[in-house]
C-alpha atoms as a PDB file:
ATOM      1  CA  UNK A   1      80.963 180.984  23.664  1.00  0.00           C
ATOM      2  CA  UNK A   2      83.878 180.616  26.235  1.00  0.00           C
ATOM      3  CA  UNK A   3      85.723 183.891  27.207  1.00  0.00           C
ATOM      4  CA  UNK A   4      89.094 184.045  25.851  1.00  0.00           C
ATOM      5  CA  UNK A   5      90.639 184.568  29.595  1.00  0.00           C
ATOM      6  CA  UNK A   6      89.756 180.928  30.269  1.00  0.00           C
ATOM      7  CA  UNK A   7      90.762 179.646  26.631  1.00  0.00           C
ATOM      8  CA  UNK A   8      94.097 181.088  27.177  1.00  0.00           C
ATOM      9  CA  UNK A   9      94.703 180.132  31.090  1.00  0.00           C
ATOM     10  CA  UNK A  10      92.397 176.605  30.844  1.00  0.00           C
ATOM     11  CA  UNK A  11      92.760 175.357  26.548  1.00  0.00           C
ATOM     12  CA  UNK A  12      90.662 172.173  26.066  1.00  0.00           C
ATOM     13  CA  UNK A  13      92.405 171.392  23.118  1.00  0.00           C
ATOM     14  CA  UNK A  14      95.986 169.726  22.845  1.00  0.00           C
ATOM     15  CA  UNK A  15      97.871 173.512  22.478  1.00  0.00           C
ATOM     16  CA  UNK A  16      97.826 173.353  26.335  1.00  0.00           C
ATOM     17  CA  UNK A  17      99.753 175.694  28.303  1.00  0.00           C
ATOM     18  CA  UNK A  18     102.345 173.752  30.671  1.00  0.00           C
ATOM     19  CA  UNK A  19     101.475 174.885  34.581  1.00  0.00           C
ATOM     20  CA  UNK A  20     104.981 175.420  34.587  1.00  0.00           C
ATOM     21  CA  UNK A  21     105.143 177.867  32.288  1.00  0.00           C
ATOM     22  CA  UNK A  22     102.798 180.285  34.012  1.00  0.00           C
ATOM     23  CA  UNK A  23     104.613 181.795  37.397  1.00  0.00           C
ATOM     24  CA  UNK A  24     101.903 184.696  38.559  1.00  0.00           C
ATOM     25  CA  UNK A  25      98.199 185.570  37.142  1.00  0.00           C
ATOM     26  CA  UNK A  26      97.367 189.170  37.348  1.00  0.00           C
ATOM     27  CA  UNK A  27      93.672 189.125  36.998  1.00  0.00           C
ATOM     28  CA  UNK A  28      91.428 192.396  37.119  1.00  0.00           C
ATOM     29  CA  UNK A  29      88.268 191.533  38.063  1.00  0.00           C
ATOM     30  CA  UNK A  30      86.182 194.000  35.171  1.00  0.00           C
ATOM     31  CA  UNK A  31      87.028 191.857  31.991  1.00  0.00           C
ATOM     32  CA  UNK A  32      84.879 191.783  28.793  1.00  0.00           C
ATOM     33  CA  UNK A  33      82.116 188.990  28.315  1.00  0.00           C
ATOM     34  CA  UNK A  34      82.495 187.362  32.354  1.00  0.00           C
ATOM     35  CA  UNK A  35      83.405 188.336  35.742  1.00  0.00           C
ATOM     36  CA  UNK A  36      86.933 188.095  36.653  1.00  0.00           C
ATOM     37  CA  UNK A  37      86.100 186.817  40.388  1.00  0.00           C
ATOM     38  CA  UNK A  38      84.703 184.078  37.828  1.00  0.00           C
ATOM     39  CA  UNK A  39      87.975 183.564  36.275  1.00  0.00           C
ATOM     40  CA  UNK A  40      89.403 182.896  39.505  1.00  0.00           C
ATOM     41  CA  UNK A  41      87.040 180.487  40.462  1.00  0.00           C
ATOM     42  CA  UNK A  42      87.674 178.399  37.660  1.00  0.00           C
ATOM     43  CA  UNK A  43      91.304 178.979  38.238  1.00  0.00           C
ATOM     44  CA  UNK A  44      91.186 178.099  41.607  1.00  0.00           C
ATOM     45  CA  UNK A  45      89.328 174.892  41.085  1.00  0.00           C
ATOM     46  CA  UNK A  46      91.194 173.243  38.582  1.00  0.00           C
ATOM     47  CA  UNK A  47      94.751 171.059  39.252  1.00  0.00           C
ATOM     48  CA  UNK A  48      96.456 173.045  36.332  1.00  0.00           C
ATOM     49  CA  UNK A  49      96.287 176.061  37.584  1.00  0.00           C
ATOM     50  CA  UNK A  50      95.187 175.575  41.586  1.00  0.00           C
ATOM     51  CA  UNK A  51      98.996 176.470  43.346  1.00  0.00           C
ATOM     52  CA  UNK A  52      99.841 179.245  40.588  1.00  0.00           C
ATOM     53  CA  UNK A  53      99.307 182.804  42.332  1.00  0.00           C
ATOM     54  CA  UNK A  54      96.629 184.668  41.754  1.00  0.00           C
ATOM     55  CA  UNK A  55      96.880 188.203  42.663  1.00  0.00           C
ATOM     56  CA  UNK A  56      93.801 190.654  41.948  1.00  0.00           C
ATOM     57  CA  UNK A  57      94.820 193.954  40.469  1.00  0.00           C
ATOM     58  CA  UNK A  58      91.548 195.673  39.456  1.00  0.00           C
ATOM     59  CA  UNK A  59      90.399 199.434  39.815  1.00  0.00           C
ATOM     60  CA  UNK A  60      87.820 198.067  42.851  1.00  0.00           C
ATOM     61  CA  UNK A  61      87.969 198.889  46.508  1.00  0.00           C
ATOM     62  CA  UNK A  62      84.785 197.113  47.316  1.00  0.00           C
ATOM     63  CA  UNK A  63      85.039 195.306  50.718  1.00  0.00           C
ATOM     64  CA  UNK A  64      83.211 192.866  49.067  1.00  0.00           C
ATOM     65  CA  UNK A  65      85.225 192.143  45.886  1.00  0.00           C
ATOM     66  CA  UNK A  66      87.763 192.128  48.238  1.00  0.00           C
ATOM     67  CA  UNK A  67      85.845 189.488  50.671  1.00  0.00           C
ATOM     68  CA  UNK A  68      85.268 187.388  47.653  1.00  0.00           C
ATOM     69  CA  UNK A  69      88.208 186.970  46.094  1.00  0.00           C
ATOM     70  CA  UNK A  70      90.282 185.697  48.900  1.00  0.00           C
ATOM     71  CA  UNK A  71      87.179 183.377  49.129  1.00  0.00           C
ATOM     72  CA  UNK A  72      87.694 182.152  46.196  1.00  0.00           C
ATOM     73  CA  UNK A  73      91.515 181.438  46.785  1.00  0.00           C
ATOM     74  CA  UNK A  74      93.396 184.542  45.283  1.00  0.00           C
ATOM     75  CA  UNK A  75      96.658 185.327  46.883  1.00  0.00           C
ATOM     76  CA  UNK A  76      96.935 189.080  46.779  1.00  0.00           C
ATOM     77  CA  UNK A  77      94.523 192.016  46.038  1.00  0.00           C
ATOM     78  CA  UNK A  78      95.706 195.156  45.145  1.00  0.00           C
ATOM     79  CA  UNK A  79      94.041 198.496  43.740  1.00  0.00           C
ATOM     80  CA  UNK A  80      95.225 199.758  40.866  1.00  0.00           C
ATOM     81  CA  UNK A  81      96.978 202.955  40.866  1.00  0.00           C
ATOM     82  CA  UNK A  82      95.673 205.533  38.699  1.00  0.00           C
ATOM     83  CA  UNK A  83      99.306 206.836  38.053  1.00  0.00           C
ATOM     84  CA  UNK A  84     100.966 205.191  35.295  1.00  0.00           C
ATOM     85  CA  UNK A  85     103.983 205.574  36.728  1.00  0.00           C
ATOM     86  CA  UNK A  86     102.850 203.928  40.126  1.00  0.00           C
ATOM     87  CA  UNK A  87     100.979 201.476  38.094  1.00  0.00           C
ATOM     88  CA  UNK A  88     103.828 200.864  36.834  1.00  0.00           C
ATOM     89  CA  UNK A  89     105.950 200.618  39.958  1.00  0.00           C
ATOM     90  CA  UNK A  90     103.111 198.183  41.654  1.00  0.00           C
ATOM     91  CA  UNK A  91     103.085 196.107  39.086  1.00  0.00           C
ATOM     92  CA  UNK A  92     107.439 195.731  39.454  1.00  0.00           C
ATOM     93  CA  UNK A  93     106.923 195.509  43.018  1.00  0.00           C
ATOM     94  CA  UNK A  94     104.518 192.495  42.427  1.00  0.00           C
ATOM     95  CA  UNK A  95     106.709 190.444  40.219  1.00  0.00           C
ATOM     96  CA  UNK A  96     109.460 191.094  42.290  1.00  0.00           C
ATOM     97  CA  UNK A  97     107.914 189.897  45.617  1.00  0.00           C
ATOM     98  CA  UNK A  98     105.888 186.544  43.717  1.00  0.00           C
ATOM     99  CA  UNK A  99     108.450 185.853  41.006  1.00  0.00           C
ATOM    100  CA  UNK A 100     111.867 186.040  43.430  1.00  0.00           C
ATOM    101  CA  UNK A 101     111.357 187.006  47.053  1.00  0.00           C
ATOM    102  CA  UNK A 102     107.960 184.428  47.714  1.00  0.00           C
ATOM    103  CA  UNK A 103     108.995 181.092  48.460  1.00  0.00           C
ATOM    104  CA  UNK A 104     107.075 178.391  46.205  1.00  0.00           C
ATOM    105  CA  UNK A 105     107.268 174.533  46.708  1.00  0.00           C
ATOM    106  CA  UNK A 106     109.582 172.744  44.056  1.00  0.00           C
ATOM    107  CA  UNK A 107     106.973 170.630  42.536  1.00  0.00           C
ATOM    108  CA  UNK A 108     105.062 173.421  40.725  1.00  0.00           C
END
């Protein structure tokens, strides 16, 4: 059975999410039933999705999570924050930097 991460980011059926509508993924990398550096492969390697930014936000400091990821394409790591309220704050601070100060070609 297909994880419900890549039936909601990658349908196969005609309910299709426009590329357009999706502006940042924020993937953890521990997700239920496969590997979120899996996710981002598939993410990374298909035109739908390939330009949207991927930024890691995951509980994991491992070098090599961290090695991996930007292997595999993503366009930020961060650690979560065990705080809720800087949790909270990182996650602002993300949108704010991807959604309105990062510079993104006009085609996506």
């Amino acid at each position: 059975q297909r994880p419900e991460a890549l039936d909601l980011l990658l349908p196969t059926d005609n309910d299709a999410v426009h590329k357009s509508e999706l502006k940042l993924i924020l993937l953890d990398l521990k997700l239920p039933k496969i590997d979120g550096l899996e996710v981002l492969r598939h993410l990374k390697n298909d035109p739908r999705t390939k330009t949207i930014p991927v930024v890691v936000l995951t509980s994991s400091a491992s070098e090599q999570d961290i090695i991996k990821s930007y292997q595999l394409g993503v366009n930020g790591y961060v650690t979560k924050p065990i705080d809720f309220a800087q949790f909270s704050e990182a996650v602002y601070q993300l949108g704010l930097y991807w959604l309105v100060v990062n510079q993104k070609p006009h085609y996506q």
